[in-house]
C-alpha atoms as a PDB file:
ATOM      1  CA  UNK A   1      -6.620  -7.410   0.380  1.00  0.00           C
ATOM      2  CA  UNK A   2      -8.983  -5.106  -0.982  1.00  0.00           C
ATOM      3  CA  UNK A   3      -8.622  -4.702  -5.051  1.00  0.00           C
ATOM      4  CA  UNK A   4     -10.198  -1.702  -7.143  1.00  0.00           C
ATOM      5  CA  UNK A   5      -9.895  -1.715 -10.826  1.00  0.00           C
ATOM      6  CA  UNK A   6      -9.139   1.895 -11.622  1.00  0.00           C
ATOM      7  CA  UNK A   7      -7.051   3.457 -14.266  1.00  0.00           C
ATOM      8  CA  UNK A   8      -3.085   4.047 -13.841  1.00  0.00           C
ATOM      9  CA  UNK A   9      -1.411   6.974 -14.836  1.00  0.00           C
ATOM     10  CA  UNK A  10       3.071   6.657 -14.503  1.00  0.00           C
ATOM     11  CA  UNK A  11       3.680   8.594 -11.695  1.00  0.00           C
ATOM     12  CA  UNK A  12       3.076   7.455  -8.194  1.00  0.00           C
ATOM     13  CA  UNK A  13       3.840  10.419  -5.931  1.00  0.00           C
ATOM     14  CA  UNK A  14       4.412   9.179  -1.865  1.00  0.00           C
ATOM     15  CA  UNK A  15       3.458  12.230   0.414  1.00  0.00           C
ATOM     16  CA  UNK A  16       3.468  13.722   3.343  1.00  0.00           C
ATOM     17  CA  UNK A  17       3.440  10.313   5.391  1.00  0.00           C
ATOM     18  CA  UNK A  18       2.759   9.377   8.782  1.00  0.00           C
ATOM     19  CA  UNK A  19       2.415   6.220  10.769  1.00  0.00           C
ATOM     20  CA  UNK A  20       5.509   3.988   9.817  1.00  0.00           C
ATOM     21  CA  UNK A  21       8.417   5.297  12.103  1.00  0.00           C
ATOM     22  CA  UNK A  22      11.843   4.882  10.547  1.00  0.00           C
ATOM     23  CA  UNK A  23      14.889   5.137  11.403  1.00  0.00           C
ATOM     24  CA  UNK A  24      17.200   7.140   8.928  1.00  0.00           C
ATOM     25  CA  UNK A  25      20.578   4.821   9.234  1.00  0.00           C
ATOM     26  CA  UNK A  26      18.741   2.357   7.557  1.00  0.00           C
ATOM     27  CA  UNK A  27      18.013   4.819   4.658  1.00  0.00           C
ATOM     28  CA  UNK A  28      20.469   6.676   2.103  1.00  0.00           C
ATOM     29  CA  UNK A  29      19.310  10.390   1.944  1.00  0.00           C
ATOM     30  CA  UNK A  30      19.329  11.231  -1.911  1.00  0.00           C
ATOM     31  CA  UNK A  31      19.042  14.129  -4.225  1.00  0.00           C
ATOM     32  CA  UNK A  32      15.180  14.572  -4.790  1.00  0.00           C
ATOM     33  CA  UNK A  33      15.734  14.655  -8.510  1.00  0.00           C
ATOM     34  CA  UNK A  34      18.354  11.564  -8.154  1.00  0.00           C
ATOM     35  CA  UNK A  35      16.111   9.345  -6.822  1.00  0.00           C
ATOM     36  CA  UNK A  36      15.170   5.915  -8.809  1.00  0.00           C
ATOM     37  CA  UNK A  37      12.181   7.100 -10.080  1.00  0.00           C
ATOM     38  CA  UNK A  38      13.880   9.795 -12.459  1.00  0.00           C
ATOM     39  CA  UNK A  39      15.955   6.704 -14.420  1.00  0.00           C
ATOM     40  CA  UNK A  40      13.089   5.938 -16.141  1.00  0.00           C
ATOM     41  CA  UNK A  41      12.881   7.378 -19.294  1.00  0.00           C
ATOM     42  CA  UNK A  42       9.601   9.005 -19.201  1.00  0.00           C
ATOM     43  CA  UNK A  43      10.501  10.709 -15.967  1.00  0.00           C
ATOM     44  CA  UNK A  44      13.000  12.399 -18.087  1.00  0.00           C
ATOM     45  CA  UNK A  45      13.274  16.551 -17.317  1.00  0.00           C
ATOM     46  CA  UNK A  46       9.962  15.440 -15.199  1.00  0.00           C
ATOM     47  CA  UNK A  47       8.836  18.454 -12.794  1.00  0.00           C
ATOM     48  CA  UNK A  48       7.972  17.088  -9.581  1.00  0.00           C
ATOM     49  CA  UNK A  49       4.360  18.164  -8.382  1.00  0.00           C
ATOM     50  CA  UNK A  50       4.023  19.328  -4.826  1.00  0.00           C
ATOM     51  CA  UNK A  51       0.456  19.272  -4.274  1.00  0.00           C
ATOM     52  CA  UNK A  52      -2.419  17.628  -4.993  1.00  0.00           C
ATOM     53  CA  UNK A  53      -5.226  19.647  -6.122  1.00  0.00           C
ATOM     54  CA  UNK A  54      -7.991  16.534  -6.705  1.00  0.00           C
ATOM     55  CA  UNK A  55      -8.451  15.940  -3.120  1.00  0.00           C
ATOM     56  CA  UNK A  56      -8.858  18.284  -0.268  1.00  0.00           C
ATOM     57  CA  UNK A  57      -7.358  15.713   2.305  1.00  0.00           C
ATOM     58  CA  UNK A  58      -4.346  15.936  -0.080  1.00  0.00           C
ATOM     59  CA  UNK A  59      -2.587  18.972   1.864  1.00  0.00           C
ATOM     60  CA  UNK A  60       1.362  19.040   2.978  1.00  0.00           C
ATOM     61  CA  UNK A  61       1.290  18.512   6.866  1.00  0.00           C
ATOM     62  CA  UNK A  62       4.037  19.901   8.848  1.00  0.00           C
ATOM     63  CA  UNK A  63       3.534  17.770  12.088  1.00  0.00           C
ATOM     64  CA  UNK A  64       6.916  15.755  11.588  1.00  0.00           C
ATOM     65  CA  UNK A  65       9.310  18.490  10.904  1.00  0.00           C
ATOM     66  CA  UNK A  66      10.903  17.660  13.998  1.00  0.00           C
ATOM     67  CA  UNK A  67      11.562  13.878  13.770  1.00  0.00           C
ATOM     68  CA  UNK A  68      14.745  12.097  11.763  1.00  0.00           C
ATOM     69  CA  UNK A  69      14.958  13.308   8.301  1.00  0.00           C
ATOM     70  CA  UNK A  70      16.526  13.892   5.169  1.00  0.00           C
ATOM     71  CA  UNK A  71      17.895  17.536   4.704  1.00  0.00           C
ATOM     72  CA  UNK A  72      16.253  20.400   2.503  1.00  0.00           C
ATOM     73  CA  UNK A  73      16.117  18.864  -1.333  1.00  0.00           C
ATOM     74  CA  UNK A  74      16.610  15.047  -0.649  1.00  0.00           C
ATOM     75  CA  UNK A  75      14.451  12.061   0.008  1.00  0.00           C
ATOM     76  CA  UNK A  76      14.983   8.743   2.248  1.00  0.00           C
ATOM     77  CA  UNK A  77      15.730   5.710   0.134  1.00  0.00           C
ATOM     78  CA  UNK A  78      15.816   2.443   1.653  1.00  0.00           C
ATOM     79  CA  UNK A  79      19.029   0.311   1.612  1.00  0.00           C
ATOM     80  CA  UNK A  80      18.716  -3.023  -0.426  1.00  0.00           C
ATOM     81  CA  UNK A  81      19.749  -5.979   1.180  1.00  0.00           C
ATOM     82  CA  UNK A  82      21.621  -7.071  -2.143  1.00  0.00           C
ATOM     83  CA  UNK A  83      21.573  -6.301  -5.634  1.00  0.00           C
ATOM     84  CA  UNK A  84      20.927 -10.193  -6.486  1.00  0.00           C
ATOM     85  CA  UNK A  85      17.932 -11.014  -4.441  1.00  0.00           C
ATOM     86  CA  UNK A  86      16.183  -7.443  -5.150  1.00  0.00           C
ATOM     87  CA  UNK A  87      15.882  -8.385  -8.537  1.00  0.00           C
ATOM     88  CA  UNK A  88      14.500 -11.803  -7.800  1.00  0.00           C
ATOM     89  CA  UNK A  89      11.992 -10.206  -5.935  1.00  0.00           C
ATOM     90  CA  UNK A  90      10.680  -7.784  -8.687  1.00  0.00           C
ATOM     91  CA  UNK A  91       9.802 -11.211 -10.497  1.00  0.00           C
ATOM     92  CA  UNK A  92       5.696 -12.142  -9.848  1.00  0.00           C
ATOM     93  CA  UNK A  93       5.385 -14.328  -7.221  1.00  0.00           C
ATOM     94  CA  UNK A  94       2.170 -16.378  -8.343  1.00  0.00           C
ATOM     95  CA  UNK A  95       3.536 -20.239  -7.130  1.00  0.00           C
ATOM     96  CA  UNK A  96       1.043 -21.016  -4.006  1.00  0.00           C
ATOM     97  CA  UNK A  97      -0.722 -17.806  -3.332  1.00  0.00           C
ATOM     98  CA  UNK A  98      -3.711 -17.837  -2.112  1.00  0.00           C
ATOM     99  CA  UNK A  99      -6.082 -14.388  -1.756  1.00  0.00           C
ATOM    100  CA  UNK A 100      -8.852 -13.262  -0.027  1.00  0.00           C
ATOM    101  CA  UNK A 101     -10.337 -10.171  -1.741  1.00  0.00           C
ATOM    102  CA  UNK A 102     -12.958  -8.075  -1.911  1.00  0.00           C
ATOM    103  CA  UNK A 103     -13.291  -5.776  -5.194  1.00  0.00           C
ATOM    104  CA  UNK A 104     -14.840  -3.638  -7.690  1.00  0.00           C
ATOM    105  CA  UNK A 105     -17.245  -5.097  -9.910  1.00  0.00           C
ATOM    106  CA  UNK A 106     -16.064  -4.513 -13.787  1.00  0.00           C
ATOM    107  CA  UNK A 107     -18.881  -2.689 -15.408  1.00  0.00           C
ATOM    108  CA  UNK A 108     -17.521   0.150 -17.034  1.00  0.00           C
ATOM    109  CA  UNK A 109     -17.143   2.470 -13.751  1.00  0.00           C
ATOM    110  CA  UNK A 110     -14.626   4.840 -13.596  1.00  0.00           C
ATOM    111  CA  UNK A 111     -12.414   5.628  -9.968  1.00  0.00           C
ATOM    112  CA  UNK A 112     -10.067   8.206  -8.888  1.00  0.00           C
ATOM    113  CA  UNK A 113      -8.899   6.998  -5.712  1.00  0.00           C
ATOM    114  CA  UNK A 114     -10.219   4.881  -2.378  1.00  0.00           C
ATOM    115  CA  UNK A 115      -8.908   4.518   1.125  1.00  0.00           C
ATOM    116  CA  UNK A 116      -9.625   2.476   4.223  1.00  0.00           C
ATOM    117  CA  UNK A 117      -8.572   1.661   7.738  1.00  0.00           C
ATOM    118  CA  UNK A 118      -6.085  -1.652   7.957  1.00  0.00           C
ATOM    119  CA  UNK A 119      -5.706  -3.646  10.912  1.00  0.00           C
ATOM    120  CA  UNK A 120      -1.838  -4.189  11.340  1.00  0.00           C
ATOM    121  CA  UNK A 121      -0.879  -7.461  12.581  1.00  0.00           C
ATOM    122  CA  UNK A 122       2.640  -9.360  13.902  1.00  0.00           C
ATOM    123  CA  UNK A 123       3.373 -12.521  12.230  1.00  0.00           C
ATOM    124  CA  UNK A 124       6.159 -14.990  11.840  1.00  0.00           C
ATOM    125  CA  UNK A 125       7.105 -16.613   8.832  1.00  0.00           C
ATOM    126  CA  UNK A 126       9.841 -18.630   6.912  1.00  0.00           C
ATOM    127  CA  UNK A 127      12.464 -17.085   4.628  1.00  0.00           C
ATOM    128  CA  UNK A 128      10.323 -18.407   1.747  1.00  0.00           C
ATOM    129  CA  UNK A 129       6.765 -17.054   2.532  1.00  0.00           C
ATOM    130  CA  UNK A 130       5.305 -13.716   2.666  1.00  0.00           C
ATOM    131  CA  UNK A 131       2.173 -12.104   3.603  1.00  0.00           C
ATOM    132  CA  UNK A 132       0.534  -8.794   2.895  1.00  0.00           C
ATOM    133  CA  UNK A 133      -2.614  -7.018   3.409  1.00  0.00           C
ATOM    134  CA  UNK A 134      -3.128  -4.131   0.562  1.00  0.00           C
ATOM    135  CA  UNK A 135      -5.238  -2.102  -1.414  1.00  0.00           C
ATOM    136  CA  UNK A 136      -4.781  -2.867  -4.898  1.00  0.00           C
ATOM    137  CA  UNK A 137      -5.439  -0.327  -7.997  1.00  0.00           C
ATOM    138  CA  UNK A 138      -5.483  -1.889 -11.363  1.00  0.00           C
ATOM    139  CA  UNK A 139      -6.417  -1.541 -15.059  1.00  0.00           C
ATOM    140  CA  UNK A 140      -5.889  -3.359 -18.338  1.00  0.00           C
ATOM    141  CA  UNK A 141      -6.214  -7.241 -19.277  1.00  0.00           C
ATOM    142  CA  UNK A 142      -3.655  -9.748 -17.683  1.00  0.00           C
ATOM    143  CA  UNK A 143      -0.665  -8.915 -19.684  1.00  0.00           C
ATOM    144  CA  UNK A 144      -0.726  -5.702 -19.667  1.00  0.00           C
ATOM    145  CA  UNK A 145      -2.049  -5.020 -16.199  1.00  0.00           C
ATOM    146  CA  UNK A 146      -1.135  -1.613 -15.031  1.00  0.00           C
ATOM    147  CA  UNK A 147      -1.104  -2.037 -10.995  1.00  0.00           C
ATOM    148  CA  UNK A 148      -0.391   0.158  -7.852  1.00  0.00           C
ATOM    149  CA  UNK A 149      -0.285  -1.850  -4.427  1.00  0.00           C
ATOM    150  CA  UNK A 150      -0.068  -0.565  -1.114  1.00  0.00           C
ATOM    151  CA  UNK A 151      -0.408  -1.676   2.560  1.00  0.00           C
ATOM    152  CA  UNK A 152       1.721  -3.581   4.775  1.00  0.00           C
ATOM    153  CA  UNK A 153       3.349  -6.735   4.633  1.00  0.00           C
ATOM    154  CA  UNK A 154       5.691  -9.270   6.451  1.00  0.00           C
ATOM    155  CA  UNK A 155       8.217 -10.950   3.731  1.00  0.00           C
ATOM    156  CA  UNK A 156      11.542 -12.193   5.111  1.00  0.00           C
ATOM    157  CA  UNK A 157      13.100 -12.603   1.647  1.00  0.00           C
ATOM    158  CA  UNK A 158      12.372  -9.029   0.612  1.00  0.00           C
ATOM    159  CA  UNK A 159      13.362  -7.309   4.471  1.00  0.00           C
ATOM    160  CA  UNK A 160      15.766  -9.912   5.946  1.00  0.00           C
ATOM    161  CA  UNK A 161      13.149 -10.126   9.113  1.00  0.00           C
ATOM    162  CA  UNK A 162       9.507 -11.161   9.734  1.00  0.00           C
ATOM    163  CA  UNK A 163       8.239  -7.320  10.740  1.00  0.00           C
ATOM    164  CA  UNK A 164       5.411  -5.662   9.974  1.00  0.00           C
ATOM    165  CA  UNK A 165       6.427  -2.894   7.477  1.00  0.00           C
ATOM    166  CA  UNK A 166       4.824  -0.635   5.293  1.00  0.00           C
ATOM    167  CA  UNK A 167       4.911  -1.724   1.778  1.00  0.00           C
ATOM    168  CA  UNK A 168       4.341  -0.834  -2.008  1.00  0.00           C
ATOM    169  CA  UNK A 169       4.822  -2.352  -5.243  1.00  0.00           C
ATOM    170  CA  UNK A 170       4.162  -1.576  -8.707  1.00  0.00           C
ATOM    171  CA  UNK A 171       3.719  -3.288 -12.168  1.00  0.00           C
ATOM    172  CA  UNK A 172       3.279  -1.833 -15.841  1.00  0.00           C
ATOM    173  CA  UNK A 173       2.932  -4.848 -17.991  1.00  0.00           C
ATOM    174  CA  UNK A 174       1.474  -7.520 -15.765  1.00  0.00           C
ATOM    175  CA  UNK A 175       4.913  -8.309 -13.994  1.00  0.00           C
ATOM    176  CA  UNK A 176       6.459  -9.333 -16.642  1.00  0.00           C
ATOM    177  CA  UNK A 177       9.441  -6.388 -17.328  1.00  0.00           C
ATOM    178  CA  UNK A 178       8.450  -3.682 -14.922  1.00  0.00           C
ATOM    179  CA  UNK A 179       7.954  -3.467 -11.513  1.00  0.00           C
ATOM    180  CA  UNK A 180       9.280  -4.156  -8.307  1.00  0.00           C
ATOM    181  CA  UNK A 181       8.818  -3.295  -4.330  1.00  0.00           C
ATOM    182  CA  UNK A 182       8.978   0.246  -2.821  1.00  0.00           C
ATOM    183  CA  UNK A 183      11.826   2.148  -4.593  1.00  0.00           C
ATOM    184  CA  UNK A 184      14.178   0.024  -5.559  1.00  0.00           C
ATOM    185  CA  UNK A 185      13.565   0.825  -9.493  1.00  0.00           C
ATOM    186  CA  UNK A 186      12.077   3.838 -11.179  1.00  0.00           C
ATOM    187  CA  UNK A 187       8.182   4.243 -10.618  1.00  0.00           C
ATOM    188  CA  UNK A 188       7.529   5.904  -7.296  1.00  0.00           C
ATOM    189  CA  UNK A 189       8.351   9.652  -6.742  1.00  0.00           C
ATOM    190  CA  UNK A 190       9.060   9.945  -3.115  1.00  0.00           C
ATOM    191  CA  UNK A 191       8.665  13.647  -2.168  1.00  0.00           C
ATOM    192  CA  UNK A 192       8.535  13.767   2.028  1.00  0.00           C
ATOM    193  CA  UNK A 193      11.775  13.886   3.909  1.00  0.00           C
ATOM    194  CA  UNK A 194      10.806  11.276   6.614  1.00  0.00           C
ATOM    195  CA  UNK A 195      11.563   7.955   6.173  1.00  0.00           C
ATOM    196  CA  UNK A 196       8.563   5.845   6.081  1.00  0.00           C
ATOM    197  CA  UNK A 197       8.658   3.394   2.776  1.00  0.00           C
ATOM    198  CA  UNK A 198       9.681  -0.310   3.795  1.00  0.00           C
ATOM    199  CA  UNK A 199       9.777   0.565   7.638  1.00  0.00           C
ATOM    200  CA  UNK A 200       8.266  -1.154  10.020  1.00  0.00           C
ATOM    201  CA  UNK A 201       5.216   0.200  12.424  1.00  0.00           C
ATOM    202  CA  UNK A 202       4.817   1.897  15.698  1.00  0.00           C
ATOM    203  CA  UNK A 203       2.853  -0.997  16.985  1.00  0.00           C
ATOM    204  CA  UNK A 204       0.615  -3.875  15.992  1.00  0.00           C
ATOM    205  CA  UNK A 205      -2.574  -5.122  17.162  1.00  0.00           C
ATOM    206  CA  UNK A 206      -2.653  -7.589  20.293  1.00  0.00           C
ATOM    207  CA  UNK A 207      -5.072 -10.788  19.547  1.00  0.00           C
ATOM    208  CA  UNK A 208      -8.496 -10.101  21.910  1.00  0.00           C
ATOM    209  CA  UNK A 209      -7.250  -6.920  23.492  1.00  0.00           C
ATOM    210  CA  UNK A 210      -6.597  -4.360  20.980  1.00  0.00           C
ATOM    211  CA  UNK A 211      -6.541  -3.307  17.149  1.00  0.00           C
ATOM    212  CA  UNK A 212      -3.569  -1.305  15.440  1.00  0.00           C
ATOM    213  CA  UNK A 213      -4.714   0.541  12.671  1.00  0.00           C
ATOM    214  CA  UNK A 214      -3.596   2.826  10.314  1.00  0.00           C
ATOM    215  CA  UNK A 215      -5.303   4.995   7.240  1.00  0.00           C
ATOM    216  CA  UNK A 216      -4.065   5.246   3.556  1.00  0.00           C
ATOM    217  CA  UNK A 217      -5.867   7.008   1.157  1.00  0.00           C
ATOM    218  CA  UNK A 218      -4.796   6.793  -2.995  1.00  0.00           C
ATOM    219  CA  UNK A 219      -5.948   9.842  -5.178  1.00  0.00           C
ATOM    220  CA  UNK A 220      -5.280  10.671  -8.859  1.00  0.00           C
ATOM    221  CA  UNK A 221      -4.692  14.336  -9.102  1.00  0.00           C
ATOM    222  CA  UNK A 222      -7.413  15.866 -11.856  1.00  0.00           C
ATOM    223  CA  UNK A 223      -5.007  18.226 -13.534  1.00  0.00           C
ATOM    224  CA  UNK A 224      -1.490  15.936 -13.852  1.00  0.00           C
ATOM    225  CA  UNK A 225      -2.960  12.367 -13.569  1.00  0.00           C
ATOM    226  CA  UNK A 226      -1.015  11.735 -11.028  1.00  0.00           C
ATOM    227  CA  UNK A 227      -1.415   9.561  -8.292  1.00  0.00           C
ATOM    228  CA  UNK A 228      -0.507  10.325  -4.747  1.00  0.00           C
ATOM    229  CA  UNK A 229       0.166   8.134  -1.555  1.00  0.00           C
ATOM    230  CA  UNK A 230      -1.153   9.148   2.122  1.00  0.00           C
ATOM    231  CA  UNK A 231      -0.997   7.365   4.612  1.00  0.00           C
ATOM    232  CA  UNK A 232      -2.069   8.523   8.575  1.00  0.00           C
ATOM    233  CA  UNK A 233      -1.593   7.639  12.027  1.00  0.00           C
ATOM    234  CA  UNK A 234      -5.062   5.778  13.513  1.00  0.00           C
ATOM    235  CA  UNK A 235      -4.839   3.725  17.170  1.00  0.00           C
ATOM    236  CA  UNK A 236      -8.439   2.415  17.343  1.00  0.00           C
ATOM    237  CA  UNK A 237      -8.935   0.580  20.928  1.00  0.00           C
ATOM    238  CA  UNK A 238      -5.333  -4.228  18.063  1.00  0.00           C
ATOM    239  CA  UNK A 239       1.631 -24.712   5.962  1.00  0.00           C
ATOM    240  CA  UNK A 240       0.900 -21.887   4.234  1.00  0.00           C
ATOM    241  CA  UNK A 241       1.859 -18.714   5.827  1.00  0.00           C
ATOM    242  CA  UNK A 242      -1.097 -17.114   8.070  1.00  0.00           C
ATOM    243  CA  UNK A 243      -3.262 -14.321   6.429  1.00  0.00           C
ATOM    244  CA  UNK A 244      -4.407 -11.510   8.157  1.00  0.00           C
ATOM    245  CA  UNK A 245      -3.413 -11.765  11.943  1.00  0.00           C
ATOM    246  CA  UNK A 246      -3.486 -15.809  11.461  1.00  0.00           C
ATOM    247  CA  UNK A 247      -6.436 -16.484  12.643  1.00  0.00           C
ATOM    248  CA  UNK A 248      -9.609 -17.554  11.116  1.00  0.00           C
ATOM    249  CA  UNK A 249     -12.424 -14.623  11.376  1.00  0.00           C
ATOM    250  CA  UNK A 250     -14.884 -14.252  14.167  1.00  0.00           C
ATOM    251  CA  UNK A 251     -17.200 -11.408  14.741  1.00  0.00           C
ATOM    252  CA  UNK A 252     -15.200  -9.361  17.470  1.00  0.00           C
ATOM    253  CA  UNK A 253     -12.847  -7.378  15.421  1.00  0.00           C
ATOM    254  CA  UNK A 254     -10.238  -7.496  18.087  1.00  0.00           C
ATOM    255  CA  UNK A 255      -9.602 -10.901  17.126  1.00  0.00           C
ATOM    256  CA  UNK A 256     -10.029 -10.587  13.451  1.00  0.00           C
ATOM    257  CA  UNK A 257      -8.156  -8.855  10.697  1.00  0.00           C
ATOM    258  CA  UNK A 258      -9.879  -6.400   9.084  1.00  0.00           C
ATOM    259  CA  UNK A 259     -10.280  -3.674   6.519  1.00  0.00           C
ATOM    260  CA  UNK A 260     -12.566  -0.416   8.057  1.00  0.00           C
ATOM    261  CA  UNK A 261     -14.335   2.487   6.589  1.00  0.00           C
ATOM    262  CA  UNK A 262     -13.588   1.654   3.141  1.00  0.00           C
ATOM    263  CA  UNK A 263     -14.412   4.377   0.581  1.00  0.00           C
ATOM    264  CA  UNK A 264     -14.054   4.295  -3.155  1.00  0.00           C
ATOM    265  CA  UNK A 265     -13.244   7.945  -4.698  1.00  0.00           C
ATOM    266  CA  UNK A 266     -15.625   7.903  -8.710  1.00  0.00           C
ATOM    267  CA  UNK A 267     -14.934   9.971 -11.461  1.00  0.00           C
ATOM    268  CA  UNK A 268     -16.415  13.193 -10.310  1.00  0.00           C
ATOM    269  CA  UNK A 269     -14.238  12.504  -7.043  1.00  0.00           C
ATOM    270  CA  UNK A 270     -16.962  12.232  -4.555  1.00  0.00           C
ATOM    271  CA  UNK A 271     -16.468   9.505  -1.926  1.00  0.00           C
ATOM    272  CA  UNK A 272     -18.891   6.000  -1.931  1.00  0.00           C
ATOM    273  CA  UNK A 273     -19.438   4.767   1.172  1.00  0.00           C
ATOM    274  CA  UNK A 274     -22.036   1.825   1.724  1.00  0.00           C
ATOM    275  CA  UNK A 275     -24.187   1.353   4.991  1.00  0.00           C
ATOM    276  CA  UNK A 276     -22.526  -0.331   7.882  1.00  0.00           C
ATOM    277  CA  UNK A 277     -24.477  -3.729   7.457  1.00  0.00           C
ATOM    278  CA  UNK A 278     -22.024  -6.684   8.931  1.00  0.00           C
ATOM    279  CA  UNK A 279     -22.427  -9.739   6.682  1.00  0.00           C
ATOM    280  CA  UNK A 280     -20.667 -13.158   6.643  1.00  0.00           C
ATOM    281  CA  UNK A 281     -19.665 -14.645   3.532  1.00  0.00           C
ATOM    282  CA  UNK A 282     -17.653 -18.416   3.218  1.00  0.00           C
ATOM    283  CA  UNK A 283     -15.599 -18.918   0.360  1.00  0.00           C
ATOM    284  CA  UNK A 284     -13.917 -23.051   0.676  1.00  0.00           C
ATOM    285  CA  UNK A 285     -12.324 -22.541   3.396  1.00  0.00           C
ATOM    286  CA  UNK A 286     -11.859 -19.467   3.911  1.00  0.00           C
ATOM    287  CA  UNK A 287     -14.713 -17.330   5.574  1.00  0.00           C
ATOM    288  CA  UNK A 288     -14.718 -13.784   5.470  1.00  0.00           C
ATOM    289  CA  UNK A 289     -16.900 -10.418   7.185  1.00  0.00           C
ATOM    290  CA  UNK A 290     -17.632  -7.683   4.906  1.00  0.00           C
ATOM    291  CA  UNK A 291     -18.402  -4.823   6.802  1.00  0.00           C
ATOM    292  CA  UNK A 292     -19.430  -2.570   3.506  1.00  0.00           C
ATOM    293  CA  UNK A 293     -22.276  -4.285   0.788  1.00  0.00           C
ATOM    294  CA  UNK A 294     -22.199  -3.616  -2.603  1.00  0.00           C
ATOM    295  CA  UNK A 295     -18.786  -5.277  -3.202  1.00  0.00           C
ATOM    296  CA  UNK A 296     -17.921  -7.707  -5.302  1.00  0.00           C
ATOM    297  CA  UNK A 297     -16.120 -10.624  -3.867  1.00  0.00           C
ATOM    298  CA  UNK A 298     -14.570 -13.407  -5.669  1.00  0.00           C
END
C-alpha cells in the first residue's frame, strides 16, 4: 500500500477506465446527474467536468465504445448487497490491521497526483477479513483526515465473494461521519459509461510464472481542483489474512507482490521518479523490496 500525503479537494471524478471488465447486470445504469455523488449537498447544481486539463495523460479514450455499457447520459452503479451491511462497512475498520507502506515524507511538500503499476493477486479469505493493495492520498491531522484510496482489494463482507476487484474508498473527517466504498454514498463522480468500479479483473498473476498488472494514475486538475481517476490495462510477463499475493517477498518479482514505476506528480505537475536501485528493507516481521529510494517507510 503505497500512501502520499497530498491535499484533497471534494470531487473525485472516475474516468475513462480500463482494465476491470464488468458485467452490466450486476450494475443499475443511472442518470449521470442522479448518481450518489450529487446527494451531497455541496454537489448541489454541480457542473460535471469532462476533461482534465492538469495532465496530458488525462484525455477521453474511445477504445471501449463497443463493450457493455450504460446508454448516452447515464453511468454504471454497482448493486449493494444490502442496505444494512453497506453501512457497516462505511465504519473504519482499524481492529487487527496490519500495513505495509511506503510513503511521503511530511516536510511541507506539496503533490498533485502519483501513479504506479500494481501487481494483482488471487486470494482467499474468511467472511471477516479483507485485504487490499492501494495508493492512498491524504491530508489533515487524524480527525480530520481528508483521504482518497484506490487499488484493488479482496473483502468478502463488502462483495459477497473472495475476488479480486477494483476498489475505492473515501473519507472526509477521518472516518468518523463520511465515507464509504466505491459509490455507495455521495463523493465519487463517475463519468464513463463502462462498468468498472467494484468489478473484478481480467486476470491475476500466477505465483512463479507470471505477473498481472495494471496502471492507475490520480491527478488534481489545476483549474477546478478536482481530482480524477485513471486507471489502464498493463499484462507485464503474474491467521491474519495474507497481504500482497500471500507470500513473504523474495527478489523475483514473479513471486512477490509488488508496486512498479511509481511516480509522484509535485506542485508544478512534473513527474518524480527515483533511480531503479533494488533495496531490501525488514520491518518485525515483515520484510519488504523497495524498488524506488527516497521514500519514506514506516
Amino acid at each position: 500500500m503505497a500512501l502520499l500525503h497530498l491535499a484533497i479537494g471534494l470531487c473525485v471524478y472516475l474516468l475513462f477506465t480500463h482494465g476491470a471488465e464488468g458485467n452490466i447486470d450486476d450494475f443499475d445504469c443511472v442518470d449521470i446527474y442522479k448518481q450518489p455523488a450529487f446527494q451531497h449537498p455541496l454537489l448541489k447544481n454541480h457542473k460535471i467536468q469532462k476533461t482534465f486539463s492538469s495532465h496530458e495523460n488525462l484525455e477521453r479514450s474511445n477504445e471501449d465504445e463497443t463493450k457493455e455499457q450504460c446508454p448516452e447520459g447515464m453511468v454504471p452503479i454497482l448493486r449493494q448487497r444490502n442496505e444494512s451491511e453497506s453501512f457497516h462497512l462505511n465504519t473504519a475498520e482499524n481492529f487487527g490491521q496490519h500495513f505495509a507502506t511506503i510513503e511521503t515524507m511530511l516536510d511541507g511538500s506539496i503533490y498533485r497526483g502519483a501513479e504506479a503499476e500494481i501487481s494483482i493477486h488471487n486470494l482467499n479469505l474468511r467472511n471477516n477479513q479483507y485485504s487490499k493493495s492501494q495508493m492512498w492520498f491524504e491530508n489533515g491531522p487524524p480527525g480530520q483526515l481528508n483521504s482518497i484510496q484506490a487499488g484493488w482489494a479482496v473483502h468478502p463482507r463488502l462483495y459477497g465473494d473472495s475476488v479480486t476487484r477494483f476498489t475505492i474508498y473515501w473519507t472526509g473527517d477521518g472516518y468518523h461521519k463520511t465515507g464509504c466504498y466505491n459509490t455507495q454514498c455521495p463523493g465519487f463522480v463517475v463519468t464513463s459509461r463502462n462498468p468498472r468500479i467494484g468489478n473484478q479483473f481480467w486476470g491475476t498473476s500466477i505465483y512463479g510464472k507470471s505477473s498481472v498488472l495494471f496502471r492507475t494514475q490520480v491527478v488534481q486538475d489545476g483549474f477546478s481542483g478536482n481530482w480524477g481517476l485513471k486507471i489502464f490495462d498493463e499484462v507485464i510477463d503474474g491467521i491474519s489474512p495474507p497481504m500482497g499475493n500471500g507470500h513473504f517477498p523474495v527478489a523475483d518479482f514473479k513471486k512477490t507482490a509488488h508496486f512498479r514505476n511509481v511516480v509522484i506528480i509535485n506542485s508544478d505537475y512534473k513527474k518524480l521518479l527515483q533511480g531503479d536501485i533494488l533495496e531490501l528493507y525488514h520491518i518485525h516481521w515483515r520484510s519488504l523490496f523497495i524498488w524506488r529510494t527516497r521514500w519514506k517507510l514506516w
